[in-house]
Protein backbone atom coordinates (compact mmCIF):
# COMPACT_ATOMS: atom_id res chain seq x y z
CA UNK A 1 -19.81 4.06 -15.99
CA UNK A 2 -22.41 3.32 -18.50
CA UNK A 3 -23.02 0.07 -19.48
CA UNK A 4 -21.50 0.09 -23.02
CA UNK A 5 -18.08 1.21 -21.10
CA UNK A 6 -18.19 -2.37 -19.32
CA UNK A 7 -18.68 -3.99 -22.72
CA UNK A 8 -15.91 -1.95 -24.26
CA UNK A 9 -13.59 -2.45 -21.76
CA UNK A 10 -13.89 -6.83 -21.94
CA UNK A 11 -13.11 -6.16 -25.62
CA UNK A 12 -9.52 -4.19 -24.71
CA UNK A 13 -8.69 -5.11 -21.35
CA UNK A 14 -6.62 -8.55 -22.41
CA UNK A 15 -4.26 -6.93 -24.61
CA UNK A 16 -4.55 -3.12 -25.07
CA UNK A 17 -1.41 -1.48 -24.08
CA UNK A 18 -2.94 0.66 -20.97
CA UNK A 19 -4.89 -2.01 -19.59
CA UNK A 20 -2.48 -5.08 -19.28
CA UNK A 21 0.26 -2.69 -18.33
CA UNK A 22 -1.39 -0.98 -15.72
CA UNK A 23 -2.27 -4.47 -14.39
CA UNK A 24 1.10 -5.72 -14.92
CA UNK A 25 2.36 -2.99 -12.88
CA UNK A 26 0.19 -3.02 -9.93
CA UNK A 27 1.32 -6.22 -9.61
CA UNK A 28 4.84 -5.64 -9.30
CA UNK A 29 4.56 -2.79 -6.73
CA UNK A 30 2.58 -5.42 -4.45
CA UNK A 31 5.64 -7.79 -4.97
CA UNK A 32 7.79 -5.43 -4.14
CA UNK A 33 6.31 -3.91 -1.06
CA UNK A 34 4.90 -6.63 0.51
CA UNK A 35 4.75 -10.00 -1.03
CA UNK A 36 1.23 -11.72 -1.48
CA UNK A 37 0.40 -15.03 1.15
CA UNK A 38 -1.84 -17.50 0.30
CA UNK A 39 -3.11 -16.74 3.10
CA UNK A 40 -3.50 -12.73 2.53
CA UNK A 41 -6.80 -11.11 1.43
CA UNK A 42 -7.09 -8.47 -1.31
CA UNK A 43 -10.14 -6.55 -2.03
CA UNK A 44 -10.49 -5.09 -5.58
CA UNK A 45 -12.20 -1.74 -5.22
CA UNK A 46 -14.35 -0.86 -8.45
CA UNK A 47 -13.40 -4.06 -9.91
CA UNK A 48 -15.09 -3.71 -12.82
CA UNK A 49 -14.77 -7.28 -15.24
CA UNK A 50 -12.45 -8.14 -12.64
CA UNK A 51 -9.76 -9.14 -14.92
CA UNK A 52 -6.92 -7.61 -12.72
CA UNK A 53 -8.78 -9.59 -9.78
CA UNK A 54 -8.68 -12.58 -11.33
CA UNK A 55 -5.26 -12.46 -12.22
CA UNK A 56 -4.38 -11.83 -8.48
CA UNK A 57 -6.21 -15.26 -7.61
CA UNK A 58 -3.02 -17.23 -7.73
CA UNK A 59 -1.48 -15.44 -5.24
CA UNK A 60 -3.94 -14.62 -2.61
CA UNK A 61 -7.53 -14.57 -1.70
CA UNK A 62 -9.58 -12.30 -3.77
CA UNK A 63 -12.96 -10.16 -2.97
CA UNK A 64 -14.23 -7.78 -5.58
CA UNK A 65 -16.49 -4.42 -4.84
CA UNK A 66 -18.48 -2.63 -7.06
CA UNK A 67 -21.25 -1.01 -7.21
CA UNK A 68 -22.86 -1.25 -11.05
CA UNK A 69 -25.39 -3.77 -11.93
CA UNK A 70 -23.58 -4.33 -15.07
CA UNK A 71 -20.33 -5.08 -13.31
CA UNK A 72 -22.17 -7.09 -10.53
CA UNK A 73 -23.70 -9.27 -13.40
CA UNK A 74 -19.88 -9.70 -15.11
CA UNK A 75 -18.20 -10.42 -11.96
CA UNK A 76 -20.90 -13.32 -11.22
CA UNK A 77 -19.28 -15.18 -14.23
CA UNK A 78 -15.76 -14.94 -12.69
CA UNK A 79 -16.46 -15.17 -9.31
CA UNK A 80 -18.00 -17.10 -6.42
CA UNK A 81 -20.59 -15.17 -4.69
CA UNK A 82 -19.13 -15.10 -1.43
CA UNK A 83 -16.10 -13.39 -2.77
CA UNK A 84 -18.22 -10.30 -4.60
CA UNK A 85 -19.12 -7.30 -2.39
CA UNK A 86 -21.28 -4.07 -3.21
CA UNK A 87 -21.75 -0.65 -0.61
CA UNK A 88 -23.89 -1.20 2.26
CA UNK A 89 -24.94 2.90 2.17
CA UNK A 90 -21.51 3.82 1.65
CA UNK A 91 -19.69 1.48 3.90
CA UNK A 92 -17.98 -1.80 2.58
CA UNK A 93 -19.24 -4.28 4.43
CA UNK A 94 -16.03 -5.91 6.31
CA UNK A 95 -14.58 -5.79 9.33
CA UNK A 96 -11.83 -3.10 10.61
CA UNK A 97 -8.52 -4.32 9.88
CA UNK A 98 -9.36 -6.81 8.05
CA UNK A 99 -7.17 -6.57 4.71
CA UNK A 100 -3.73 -6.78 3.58
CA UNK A 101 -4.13 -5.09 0.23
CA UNK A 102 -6.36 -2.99 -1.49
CA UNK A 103 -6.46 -1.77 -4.63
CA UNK A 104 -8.44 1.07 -6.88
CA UNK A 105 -7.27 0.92 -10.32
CA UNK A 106 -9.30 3.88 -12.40
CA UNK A 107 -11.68 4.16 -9.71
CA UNK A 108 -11.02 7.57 -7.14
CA UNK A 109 -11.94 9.63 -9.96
CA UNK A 110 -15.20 8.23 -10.19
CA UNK A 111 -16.13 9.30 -6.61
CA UNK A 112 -17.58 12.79 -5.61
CA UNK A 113 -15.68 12.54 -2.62
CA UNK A 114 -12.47 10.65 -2.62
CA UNK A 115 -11.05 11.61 0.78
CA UNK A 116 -13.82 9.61 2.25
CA UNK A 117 -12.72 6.73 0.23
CA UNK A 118 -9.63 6.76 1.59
CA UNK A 119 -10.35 6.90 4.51
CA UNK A 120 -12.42 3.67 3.99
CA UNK A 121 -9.21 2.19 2.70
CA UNK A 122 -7.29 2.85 5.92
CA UNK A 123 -9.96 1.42 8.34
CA UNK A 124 -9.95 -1.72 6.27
CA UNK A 125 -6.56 -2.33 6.13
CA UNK A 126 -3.90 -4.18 8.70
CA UNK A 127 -1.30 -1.97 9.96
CA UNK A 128 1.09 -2.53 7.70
CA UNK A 129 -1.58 -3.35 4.92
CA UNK A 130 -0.80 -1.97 1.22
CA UNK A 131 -3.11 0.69 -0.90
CA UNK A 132 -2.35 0.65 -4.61
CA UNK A 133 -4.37 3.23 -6.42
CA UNK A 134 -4.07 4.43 -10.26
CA UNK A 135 -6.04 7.55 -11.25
CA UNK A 136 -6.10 9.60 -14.64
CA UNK A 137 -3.53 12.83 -14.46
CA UNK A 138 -3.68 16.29 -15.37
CA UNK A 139 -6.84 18.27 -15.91
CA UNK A 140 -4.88 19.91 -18.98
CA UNK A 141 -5.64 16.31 -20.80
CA UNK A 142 -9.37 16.65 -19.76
CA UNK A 143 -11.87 15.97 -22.72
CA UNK A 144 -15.27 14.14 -23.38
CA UNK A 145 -12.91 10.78 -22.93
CA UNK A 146 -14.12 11.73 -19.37
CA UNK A 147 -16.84 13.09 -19.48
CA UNK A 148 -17.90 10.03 -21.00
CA UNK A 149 -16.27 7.73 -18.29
CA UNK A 150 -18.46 9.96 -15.44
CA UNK A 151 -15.11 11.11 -13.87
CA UNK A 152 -15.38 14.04 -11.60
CA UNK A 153 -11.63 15.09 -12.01
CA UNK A 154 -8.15 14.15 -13.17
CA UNK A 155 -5.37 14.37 -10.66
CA UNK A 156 -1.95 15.79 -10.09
CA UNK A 157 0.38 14.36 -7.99
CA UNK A 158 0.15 16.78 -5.00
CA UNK A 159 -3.48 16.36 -4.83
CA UNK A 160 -3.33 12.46 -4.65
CA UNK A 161 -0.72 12.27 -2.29
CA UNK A 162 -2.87 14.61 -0.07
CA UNK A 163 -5.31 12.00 0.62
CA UNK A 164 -3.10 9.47 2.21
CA UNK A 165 -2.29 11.82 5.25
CA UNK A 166 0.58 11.49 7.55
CA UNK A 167 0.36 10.17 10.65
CA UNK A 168 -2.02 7.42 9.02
CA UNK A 169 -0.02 6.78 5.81
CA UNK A 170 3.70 5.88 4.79
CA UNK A 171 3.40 6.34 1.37
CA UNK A 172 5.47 3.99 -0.80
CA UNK A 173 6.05 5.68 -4.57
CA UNK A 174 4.22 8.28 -6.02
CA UNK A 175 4.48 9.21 -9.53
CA UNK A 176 3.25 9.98 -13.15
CA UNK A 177 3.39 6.72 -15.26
CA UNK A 178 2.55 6.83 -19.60
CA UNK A 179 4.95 9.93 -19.65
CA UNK A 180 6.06 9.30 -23.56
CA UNK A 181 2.31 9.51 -24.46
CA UNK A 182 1.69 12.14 -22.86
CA UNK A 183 2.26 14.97 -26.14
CA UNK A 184 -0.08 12.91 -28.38
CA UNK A 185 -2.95 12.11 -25.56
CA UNK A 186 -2.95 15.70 -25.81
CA UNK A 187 -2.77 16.37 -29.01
CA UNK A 188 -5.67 13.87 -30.22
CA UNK A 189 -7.88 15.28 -27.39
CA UNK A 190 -7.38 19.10 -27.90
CA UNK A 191 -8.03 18.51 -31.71
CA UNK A 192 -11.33 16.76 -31.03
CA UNK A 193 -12.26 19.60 -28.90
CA UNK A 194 -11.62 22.15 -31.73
CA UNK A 195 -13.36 20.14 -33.73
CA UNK A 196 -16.47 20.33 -31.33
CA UNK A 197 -17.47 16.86 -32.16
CA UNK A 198 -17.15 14.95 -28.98
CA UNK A 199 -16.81 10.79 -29.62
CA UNK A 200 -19.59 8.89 -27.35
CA UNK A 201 -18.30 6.75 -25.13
CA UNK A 202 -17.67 2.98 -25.84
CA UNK A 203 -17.46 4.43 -30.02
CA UNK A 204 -15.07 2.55 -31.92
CA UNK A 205 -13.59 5.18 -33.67
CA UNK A 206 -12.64 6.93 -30.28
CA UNK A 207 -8.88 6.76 -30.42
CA UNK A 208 -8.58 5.31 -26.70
CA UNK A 209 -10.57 2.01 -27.54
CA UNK A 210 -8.65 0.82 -30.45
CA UNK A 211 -5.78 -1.56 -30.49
CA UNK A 212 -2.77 -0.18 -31.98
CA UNK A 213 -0.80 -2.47 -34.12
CA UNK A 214 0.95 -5.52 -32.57
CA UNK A 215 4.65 -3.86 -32.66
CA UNK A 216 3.22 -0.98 -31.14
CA UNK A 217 0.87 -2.03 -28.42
CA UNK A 218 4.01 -4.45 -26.92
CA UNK A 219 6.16 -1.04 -26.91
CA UNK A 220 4.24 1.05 -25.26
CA UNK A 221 3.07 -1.44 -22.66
CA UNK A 222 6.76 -2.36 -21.91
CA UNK A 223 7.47 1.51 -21.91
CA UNK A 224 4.43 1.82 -19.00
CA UNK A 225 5.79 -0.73 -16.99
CA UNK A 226 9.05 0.49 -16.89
CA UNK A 227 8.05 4.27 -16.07
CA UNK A 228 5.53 3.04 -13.56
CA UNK A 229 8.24 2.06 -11.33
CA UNK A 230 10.82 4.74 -12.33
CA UNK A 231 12.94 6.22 -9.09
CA UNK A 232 13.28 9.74 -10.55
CA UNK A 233 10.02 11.71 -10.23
CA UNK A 234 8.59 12.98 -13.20
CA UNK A 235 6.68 16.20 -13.67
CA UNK A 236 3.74 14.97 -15.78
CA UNK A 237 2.06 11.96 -17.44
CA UNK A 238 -1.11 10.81 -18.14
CA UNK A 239 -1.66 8.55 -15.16
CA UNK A 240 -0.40 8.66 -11.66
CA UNK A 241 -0.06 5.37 -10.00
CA UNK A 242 0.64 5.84 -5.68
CA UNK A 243 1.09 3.02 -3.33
CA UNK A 244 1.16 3.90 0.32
CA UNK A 245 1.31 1.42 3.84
CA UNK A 246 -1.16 1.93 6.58
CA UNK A 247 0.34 2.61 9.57
């Protein structure tokens, strides 16, 4: 991402409705499927500020990869050094089987290839280890919101459960998450394409990087939660949130 995207996100990420929910969330799918020991190690793929690895500090031990020299220079606030990780070519630099979580939240959609990620994901992890990924949905919603964030594409849910291949992968939950949303997401971004005035990334009049109003933001946070864990599969959203166990 560009720098002013790091910048923009630190303003949001504490209380903005997508942000703490999709945090919130990720958290209660680890809990769920395999619950966190002190002893357990959790790297934090494209982590960013690494607010959501920060948070998961209390529970286990924490690395953090990325790649940007902005988010290397943010992360060196939060973290220790010997917990913060960048690509050695395009191989993270630990051991096989060497994880019991990791997580990509945002971040598969940022790669050109993605199946090669996974497959990272898989060599790092434990049998038994837990991948918890979130990625943008439907290429019907695409719009300079993208474009600006450098993504290469916006998923469906057949395509992202096609990179986490049986034999290798048990895969947990897979579904659309921010369902409710979904009409107006697309009705704010098709407008802005009609109107042929694309919003620059990290603006403050783009309509993703504002806080809504308090009564609002709590009820469509509680809203993603709740869907993000929903049994019954739905058949579109905004996000897609899949956590699979290495076999």
């Amino acid at each position: 991402m560009d720098a002013a995207e790091y910048d923009n996100i630190a303003a949001l990420e504490a209380e903005h409705w997508y942000y703490a929910g999709k945090r919130r969330f990720v958290r209660e799918w680890i809990r769920r499927a395999r619950p966190p020991q002190p002893t357990d190690t959790l790297l934090d793929c494209g982590a960013g500020t690494g607010f959501f690895a920060k948070e998961m500090e209390t529970q286990c031990r924490v690395l953090a990869l990325d790649d940007h020299a902005e988010a290397l220079r943010i992360l060196r606030t939060r973290f220790r050094a010997d917990q913060i990780l960048s690509l050695a070519g395009d191989q993270v630099p630990l051991p096989d089987a060497s994880l019991e979580y990791v997580t990509a939240l945002d971040v598969l959609e940022h790669v050109p290839d993605d199946q090669a990620v996974v497959n990272g994901f898989h060599r790092l992890l434990k049998p038994g280890g837990l991948a918890v990924v979130t990625v943008p949905a439907s290429m019907a919603l695409w719009s300079d919101w993208d474009v600006g964030l450098h993504h290469f594409r916006r998923y469906d849910r057949a395509q992202l459960r096609g990179l986490f291949r049986a034999p290798d992968w048990e895969i947990v939950y897979a579904n659309y998450t921010n369902v409710v949303v979904y009409p107006a997401v697309w009705l704010v971004r098709k407008w802005r394409k009609l109107r042929a005035k694309p919003v620059a990334a990290g603006n403050a009049t783009r309509s993703e990087d504002q806080i809504p109003p308090r009564w609002l933001n709590a009820l469509l946070r509680a809203m993603f939660v709740g869907m993000a864990t929903w049994p019954v599969p739905f058949p579109f959203g905004v996000s897609l949130v899949l956590v699979a166990r290495r076999r």
